[in-house]
N, C-alpha and C. Protein backbone atom coordinates (compact mmCIF):
# COMPACT_ATOMS: atom_id res chain seq x y z
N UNK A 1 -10.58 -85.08 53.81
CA UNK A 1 -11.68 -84.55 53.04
C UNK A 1 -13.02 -84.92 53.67
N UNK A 2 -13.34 -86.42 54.30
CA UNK A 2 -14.51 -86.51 54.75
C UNK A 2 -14.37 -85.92 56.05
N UNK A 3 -14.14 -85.46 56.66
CA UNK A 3 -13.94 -84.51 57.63
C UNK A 3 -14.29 -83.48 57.93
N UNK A 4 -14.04 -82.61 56.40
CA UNK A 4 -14.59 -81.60 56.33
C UNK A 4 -16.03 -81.46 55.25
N UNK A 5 -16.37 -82.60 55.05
CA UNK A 5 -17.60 -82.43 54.28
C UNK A 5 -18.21 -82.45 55.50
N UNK A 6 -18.34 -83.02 56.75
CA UNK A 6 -18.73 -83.94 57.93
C UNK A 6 -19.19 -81.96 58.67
N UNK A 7 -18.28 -81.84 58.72
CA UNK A 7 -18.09 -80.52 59.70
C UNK A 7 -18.83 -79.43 58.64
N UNK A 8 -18.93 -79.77 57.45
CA UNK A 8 -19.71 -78.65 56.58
C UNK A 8 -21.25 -78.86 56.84
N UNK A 9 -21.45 -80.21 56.70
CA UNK A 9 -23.02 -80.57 56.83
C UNK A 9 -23.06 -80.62 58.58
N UNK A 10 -22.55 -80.59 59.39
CA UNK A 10 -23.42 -80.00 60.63
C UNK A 10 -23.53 -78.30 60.61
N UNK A 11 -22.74 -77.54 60.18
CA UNK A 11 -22.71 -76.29 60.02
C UNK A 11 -23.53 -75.71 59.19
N UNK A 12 -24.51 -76.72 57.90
CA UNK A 12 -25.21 -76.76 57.36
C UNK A 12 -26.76 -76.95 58.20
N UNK A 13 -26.18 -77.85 58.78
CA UNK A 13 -27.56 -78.29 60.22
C UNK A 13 -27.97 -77.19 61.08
N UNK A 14 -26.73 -76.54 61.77
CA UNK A 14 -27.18 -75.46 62.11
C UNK A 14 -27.41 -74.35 61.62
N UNK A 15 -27.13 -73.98 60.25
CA UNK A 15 -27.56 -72.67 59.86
C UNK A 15 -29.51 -73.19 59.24
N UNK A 16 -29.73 -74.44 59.19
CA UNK A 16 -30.67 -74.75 58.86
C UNK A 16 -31.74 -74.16 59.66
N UNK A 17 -31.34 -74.40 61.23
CA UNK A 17 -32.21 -74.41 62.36
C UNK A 17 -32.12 -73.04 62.82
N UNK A 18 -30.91 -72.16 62.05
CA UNK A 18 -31.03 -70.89 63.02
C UNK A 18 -31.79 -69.67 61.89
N UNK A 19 -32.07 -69.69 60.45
CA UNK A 19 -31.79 -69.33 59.49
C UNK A 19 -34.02 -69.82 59.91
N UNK A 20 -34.38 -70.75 59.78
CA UNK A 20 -35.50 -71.04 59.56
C UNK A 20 -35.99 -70.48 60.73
N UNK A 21 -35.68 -70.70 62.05
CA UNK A 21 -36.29 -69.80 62.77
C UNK A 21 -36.25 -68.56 62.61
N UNK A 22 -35.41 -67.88 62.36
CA UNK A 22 -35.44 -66.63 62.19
C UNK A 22 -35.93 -65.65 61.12
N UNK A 23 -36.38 -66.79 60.02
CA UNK A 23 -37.82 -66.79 59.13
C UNK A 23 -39.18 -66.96 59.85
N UNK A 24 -38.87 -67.89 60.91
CA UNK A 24 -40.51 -68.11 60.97
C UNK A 24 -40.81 -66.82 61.92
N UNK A 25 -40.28 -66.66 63.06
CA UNK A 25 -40.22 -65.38 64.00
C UNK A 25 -40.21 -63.89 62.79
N UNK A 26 -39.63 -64.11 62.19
CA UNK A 26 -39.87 -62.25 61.21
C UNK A 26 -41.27 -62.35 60.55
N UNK A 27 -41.25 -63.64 59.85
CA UNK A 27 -42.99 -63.31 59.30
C UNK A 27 -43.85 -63.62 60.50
N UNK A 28 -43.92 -64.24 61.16
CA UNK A 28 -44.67 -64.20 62.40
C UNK A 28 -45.12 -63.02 62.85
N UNK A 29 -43.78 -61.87 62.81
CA UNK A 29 -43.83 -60.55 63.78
C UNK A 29 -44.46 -59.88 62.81
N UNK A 30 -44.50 -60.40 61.47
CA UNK A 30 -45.38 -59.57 60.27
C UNK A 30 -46.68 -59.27 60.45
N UNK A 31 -47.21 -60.55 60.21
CA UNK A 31 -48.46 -61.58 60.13
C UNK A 31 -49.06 -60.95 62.12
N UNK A 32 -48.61 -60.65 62.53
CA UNK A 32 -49.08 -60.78 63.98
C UNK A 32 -49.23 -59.78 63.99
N UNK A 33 -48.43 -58.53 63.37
CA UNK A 33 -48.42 -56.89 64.35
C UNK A 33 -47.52 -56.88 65.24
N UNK A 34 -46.64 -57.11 65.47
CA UNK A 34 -45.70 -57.49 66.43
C UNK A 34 -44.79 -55.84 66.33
N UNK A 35 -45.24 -55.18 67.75
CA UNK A 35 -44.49 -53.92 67.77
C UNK A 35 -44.71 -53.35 66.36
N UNK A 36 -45.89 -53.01 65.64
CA UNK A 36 -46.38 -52.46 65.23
C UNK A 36 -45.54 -52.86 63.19
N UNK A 37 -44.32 -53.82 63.04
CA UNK A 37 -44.13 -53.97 62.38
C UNK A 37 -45.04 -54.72 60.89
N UNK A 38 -46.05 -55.63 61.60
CA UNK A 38 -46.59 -55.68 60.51
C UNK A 38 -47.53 -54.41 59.78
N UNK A 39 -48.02 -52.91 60.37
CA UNK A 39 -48.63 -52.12 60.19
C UNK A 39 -47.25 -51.46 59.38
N UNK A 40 -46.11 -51.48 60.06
CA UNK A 40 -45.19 -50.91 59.13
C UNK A 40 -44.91 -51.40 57.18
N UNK A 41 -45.21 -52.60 57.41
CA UNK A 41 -44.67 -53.91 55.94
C UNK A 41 -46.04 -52.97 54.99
N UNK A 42 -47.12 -53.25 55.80
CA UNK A 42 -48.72 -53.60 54.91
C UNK A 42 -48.78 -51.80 54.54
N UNK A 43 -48.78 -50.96 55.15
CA UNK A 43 -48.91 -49.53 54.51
C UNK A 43 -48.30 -49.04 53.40
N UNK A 44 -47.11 -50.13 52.77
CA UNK A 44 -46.48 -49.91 51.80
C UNK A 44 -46.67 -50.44 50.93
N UNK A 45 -47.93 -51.61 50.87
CA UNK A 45 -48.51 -52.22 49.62
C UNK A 45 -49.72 -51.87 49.34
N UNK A 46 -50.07 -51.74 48.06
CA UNK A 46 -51.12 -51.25 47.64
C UNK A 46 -51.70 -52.27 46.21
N UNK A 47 -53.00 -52.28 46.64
CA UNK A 47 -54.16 -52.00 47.58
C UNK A 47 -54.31 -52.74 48.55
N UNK A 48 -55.13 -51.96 48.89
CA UNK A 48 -55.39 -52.47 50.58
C UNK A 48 -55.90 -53.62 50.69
N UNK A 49 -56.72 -53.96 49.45
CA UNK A 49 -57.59 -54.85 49.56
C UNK A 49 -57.10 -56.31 49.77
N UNK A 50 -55.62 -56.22 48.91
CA UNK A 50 -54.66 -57.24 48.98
C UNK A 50 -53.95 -57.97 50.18
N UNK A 51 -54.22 -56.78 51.42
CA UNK A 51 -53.55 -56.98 52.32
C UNK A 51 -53.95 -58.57 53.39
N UNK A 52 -54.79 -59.30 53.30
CA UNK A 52 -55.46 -60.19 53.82
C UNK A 52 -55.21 -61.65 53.20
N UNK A 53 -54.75 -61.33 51.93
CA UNK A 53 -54.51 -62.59 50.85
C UNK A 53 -52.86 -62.67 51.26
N UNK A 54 -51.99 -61.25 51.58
CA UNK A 54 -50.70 -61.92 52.01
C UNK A 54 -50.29 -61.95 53.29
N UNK A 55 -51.36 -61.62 53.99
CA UNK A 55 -51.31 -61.90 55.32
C UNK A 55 -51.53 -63.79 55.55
N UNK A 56 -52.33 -64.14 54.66
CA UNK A 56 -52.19 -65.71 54.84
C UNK A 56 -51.69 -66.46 53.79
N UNK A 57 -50.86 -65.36 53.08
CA UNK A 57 -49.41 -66.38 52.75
C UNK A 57 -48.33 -66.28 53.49
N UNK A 58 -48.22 -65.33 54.23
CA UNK A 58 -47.31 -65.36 55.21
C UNK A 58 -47.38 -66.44 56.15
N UNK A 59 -48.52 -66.45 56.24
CA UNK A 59 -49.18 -67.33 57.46
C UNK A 59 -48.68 -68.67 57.03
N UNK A 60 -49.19 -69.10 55.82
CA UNK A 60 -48.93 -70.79 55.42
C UNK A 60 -47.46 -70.83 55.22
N UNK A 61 -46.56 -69.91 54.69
CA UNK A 61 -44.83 -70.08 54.66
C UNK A 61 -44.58 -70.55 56.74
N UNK A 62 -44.96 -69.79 57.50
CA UNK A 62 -44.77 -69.93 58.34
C UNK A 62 -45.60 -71.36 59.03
N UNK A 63 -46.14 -72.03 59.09
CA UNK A 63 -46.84 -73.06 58.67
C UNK A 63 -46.22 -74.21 58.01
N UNK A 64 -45.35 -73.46 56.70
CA UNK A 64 -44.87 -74.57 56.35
C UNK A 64 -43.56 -74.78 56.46
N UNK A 65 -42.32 -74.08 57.29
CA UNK A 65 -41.44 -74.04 57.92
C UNK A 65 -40.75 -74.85 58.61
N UNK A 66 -41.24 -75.19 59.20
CA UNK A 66 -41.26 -76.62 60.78
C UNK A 66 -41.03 -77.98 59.86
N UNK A 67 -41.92 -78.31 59.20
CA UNK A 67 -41.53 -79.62 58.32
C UNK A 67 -40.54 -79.68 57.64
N UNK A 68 -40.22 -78.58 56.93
CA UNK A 68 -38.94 -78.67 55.78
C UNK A 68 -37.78 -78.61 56.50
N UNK A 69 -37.60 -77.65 57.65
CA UNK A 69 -36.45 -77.32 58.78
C UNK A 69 -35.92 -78.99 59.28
N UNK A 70 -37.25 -79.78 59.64
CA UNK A 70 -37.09 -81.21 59.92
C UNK A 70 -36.55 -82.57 59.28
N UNK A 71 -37.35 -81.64 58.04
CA UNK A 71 -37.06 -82.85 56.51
C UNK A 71 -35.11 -82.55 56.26
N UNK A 72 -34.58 -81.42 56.30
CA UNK A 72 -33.54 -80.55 55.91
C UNK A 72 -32.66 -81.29 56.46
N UNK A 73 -33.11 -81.21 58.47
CA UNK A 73 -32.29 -82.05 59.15
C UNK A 73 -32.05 -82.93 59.62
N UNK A 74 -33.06 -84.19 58.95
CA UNK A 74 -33.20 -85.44 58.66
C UNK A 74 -32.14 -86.18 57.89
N UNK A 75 -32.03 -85.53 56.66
CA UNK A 75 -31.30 -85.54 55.09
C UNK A 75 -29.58 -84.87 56.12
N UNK A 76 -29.73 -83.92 56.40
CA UNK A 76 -28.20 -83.85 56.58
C UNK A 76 -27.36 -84.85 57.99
N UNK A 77 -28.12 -85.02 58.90
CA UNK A 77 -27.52 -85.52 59.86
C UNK A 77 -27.16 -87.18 59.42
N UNK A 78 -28.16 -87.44 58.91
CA UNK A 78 -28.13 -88.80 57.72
C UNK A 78 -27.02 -89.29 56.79
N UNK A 79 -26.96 -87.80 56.22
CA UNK A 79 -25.97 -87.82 54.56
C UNK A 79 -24.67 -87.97 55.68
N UNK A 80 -24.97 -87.06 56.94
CA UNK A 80 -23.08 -87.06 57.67
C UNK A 80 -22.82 -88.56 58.29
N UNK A 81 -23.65 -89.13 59.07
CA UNK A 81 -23.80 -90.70 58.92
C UNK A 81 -23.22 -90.68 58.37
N UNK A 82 -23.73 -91.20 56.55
CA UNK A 82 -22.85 -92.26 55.86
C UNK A 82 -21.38 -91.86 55.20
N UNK A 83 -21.42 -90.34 54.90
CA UNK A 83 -19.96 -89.84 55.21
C UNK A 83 -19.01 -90.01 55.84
N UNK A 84 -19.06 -90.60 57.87
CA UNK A 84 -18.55 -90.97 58.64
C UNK A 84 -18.35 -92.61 58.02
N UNK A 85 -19.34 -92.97 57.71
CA UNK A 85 -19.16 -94.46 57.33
C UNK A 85 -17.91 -94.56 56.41
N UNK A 86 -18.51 -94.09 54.87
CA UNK A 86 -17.62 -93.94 54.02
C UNK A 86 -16.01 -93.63 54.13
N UNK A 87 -15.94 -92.65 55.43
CA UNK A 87 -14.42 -92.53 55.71
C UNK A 87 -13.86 -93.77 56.33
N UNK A 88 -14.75 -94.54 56.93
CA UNK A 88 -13.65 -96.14 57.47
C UNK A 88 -14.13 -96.98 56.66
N UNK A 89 -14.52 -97.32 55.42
CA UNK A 89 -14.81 -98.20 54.63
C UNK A 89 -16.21 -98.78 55.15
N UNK A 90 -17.09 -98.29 55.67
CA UNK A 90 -18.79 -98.85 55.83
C UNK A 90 -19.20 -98.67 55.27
N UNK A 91 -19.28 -98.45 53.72
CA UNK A 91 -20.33 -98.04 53.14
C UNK A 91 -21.54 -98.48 53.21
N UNK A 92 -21.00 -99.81 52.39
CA UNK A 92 -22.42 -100.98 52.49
C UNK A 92 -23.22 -101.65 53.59
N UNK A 93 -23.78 -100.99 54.21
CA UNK A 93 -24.21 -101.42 55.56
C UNK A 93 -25.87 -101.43 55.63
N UNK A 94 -26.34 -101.92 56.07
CA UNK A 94 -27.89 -101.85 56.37
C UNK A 94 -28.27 -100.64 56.78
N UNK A 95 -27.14 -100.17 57.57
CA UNK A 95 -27.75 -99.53 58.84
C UNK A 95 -27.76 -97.80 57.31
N UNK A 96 -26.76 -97.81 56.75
CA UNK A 96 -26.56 -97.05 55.48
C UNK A 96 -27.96 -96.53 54.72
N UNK A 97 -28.11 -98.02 54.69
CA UNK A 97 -29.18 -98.26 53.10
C UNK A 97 -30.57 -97.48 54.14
N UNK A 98 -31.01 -97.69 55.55
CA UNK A 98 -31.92 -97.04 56.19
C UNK A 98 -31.51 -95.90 56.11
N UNK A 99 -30.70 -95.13 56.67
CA UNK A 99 -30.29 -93.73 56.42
C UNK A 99 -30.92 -92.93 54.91
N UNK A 100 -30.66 -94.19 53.81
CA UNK A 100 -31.02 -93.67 52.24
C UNK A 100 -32.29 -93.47 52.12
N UNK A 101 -32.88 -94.59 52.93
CA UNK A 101 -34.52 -94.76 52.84
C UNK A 101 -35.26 -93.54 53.46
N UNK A 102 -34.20 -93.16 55.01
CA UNK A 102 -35.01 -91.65 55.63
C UNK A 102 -34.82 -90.39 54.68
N UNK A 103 -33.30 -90.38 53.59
CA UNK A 103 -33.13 -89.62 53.40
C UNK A 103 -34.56 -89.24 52.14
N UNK A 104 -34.39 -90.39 51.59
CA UNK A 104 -35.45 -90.24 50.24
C UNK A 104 -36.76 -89.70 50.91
N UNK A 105 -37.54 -90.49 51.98
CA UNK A 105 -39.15 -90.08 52.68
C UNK A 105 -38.65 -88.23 53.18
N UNK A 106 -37.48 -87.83 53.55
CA UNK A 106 -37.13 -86.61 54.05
C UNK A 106 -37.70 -85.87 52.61
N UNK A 107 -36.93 -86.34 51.73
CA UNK A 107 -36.89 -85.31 49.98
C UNK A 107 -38.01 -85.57 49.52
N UNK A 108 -39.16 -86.56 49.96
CA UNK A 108 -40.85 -86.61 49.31
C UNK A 108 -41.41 -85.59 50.07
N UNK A 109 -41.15 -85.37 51.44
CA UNK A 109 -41.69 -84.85 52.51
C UNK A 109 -41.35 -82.96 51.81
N UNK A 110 -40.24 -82.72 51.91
CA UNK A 110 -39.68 -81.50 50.73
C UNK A 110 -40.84 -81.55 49.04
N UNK A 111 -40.82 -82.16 48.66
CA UNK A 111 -41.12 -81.65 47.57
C UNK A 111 -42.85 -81.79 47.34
N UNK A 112 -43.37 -82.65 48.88
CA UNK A 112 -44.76 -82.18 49.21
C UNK A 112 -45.29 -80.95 49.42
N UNK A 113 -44.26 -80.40 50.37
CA UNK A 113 -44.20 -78.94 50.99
C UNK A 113 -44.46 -78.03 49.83
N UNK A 114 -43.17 -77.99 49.24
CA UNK A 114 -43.14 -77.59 47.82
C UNK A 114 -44.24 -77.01 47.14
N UNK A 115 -44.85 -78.30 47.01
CA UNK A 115 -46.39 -78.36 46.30
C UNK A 115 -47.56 -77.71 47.01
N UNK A 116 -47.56 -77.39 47.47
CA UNK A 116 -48.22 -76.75 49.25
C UNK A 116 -48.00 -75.28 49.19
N UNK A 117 -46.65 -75.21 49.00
CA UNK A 117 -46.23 -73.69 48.46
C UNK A 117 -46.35 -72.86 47.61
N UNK A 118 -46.54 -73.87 46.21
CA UNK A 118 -46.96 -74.00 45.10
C UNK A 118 -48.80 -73.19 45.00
N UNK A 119 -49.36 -74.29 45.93
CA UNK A 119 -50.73 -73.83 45.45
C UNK A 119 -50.96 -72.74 46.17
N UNK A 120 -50.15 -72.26 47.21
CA UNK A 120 -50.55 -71.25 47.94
C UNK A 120 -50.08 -69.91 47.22
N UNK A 121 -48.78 -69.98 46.47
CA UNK A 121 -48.23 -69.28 45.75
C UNK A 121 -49.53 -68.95 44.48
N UNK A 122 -49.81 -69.57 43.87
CA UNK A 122 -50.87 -69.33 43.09
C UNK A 122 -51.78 -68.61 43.18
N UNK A 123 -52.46 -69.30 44.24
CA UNK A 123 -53.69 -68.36 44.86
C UNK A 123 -53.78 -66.89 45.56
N UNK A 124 -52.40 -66.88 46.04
CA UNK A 124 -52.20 -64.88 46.73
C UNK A 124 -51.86 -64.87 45.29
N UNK A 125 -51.37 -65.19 44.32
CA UNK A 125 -50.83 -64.38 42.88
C UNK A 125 -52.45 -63.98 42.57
N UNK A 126 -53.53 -64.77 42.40
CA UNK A 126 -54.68 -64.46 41.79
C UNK A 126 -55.96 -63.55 42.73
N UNK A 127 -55.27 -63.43 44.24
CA UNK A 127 -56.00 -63.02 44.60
C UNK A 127 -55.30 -61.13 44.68
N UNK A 128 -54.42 -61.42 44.23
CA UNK A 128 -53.26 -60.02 44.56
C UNK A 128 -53.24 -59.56 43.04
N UNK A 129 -53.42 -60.01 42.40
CA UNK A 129 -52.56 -59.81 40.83
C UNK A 129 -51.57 -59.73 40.61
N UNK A 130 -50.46 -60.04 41.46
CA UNK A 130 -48.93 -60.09 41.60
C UNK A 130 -48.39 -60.93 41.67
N UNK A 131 -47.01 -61.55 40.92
CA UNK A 131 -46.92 -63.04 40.51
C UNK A 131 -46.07 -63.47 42.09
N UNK A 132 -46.73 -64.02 42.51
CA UNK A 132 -45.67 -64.72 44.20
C UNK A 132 -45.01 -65.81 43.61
N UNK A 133 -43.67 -65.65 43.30
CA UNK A 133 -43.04 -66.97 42.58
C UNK A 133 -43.05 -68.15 43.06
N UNK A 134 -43.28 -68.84 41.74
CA UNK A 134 -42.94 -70.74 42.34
C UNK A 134 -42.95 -71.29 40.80
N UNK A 135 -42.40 -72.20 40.78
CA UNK A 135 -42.42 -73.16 39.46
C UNK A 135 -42.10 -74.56 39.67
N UNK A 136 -42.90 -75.32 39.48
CA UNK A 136 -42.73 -76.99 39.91
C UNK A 136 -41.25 -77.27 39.67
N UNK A 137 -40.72 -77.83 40.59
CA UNK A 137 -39.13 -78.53 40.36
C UNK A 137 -39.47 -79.88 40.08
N UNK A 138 -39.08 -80.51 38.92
CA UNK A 138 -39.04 -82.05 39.05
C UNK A 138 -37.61 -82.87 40.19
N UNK A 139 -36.86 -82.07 40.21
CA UNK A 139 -35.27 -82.10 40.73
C UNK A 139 -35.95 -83.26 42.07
N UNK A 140 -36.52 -83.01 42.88
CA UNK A 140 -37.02 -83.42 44.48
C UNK A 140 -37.92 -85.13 44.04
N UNK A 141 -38.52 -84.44 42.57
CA UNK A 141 -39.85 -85.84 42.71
C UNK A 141 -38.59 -87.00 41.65
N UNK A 142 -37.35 -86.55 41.29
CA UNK A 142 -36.55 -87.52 40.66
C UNK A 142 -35.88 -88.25 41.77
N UNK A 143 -35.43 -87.21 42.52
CA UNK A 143 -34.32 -88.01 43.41
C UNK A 143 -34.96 -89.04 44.10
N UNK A 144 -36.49 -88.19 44.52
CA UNK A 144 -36.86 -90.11 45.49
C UNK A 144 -37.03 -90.95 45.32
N UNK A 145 -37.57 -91.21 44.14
CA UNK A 145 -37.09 -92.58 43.15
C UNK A 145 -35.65 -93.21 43.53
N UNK A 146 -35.04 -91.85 43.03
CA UNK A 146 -33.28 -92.75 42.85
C UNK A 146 -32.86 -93.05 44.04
N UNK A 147 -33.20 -92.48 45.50
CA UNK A 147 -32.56 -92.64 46.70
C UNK A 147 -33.29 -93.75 47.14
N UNK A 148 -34.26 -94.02 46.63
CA UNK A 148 -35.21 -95.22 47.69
C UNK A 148 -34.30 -96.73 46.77
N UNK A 149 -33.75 -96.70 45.28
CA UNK A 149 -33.50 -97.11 44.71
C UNK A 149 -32.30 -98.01 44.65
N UNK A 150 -31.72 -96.39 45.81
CA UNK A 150 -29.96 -96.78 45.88
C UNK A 150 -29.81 -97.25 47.50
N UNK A 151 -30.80 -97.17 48.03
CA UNK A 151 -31.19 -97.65 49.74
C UNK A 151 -30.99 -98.83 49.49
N UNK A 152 -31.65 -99.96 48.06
CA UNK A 152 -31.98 -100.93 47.59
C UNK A 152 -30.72 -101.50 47.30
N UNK A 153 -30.02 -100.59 46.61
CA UNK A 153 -29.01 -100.69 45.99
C UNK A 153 -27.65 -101.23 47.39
N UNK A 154 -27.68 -100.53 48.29
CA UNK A 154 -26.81 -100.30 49.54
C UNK A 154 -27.24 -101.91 50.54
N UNK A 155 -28.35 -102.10 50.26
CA UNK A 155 -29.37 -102.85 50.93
C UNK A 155 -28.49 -104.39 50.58
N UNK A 156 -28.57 -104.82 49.49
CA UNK A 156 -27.94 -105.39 48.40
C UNK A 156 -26.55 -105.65 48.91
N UNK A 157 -25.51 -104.56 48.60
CA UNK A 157 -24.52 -104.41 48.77
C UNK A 157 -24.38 -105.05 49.90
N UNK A 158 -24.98 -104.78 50.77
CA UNK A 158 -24.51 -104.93 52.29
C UNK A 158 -24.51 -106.37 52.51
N UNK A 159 -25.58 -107.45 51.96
CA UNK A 159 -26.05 -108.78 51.98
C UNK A 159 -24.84 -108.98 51.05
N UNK A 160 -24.55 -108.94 50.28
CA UNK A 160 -23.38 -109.28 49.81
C UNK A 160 -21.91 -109.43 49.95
N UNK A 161 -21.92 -108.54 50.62
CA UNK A 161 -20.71 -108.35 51.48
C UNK A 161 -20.27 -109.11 52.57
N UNK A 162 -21.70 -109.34 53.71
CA UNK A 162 -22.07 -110.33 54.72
C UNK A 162 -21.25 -111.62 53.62
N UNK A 163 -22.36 -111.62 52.69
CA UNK A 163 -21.97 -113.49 52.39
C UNK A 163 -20.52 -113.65 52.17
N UNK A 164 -19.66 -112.58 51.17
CA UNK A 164 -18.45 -112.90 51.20
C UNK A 164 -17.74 -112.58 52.32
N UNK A 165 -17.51 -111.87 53.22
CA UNK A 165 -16.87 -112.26 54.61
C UNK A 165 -17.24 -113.59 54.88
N UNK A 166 -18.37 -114.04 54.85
CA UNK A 166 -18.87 -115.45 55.44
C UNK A 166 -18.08 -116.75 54.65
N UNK A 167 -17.74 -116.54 53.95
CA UNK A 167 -16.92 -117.32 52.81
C UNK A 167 -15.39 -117.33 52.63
N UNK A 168 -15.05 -116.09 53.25
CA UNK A 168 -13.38 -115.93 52.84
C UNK A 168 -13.11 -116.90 54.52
């Protein structure tokens, strides 16, 4: 079973990296004119006037791409770490509880973005009159609490473990 969680989250890694580029390159080719496609997107929204407010939301999604793609594959190459661990009995390890600590700064780093997305989302809604969805997730600003928590937690574990080997 950890094997194939292992082989799911790199397959996860790479659809991360191939899936986000190939977001940032399509709105790019938007946002740019690229072979005439962004003249193709923008002639079909109306008004015209609008066209400049989602030209730089395109712009900031693409903008904000690169960090989350990073944060994404921070958190998974990490989570497969301690998965590998977990399959030979490492859980409790230092080296673990750091992994928890990148993973948590990865999921603040996410739900900064988020917020980033958030206000940008807002502002083409008010400058467009068209609602560009977003709605605050608490889901991202809970977990980093709990992961920096359970880093602590692993952190712990691991010193503990040391002392009783040191003892038996």
């Amino acid at each position: 079973m950890f094997s194939a969680i292992t082989i799911s989250l790199r397959i996860a890694n790479w659809l991360n990296w191939f899936f986000g580029a190939l977001l940032m390159v399509t709105l790019s080719a938007i946002v740019g004119d690229w072979a005439g496609l962004g003249a193709m997107v923008f002639t079909r929204i109306e008004p015209a006037s609008t066209h400049n407010a989602i030209r730089g939301y395109l712009f900031a999604m693409v903008l904000m791409m690169p960090p989350v793609m990073v944060a994404v594959h921070w958190i998974l190459t990490r989570l497969a770490a301690l998965v590998r661990d977990a399959a030979v009995g490492h859980a409790l390890t230092d080296a673990n509880a750091a992994r928890l600590r990148a993973i948590a700064w990865a999921t603040l780093a996410i739900a900064i973005v988020d917020l980033c997305f958030g206000w940008v989302s807002v502002a083409t809604s008010k400058a467009t009159g068209e609602y560009f969805g977003w709605s605050l997730s608490l889901t991202g600003w809970i977990a980093v609490p709990l992961l920096f928590v359970l880093a602590h937690v692993f952190r712990e574990g691991a010193a503990m473990r040391a002392d009783l080997e040191g003892t038996v």
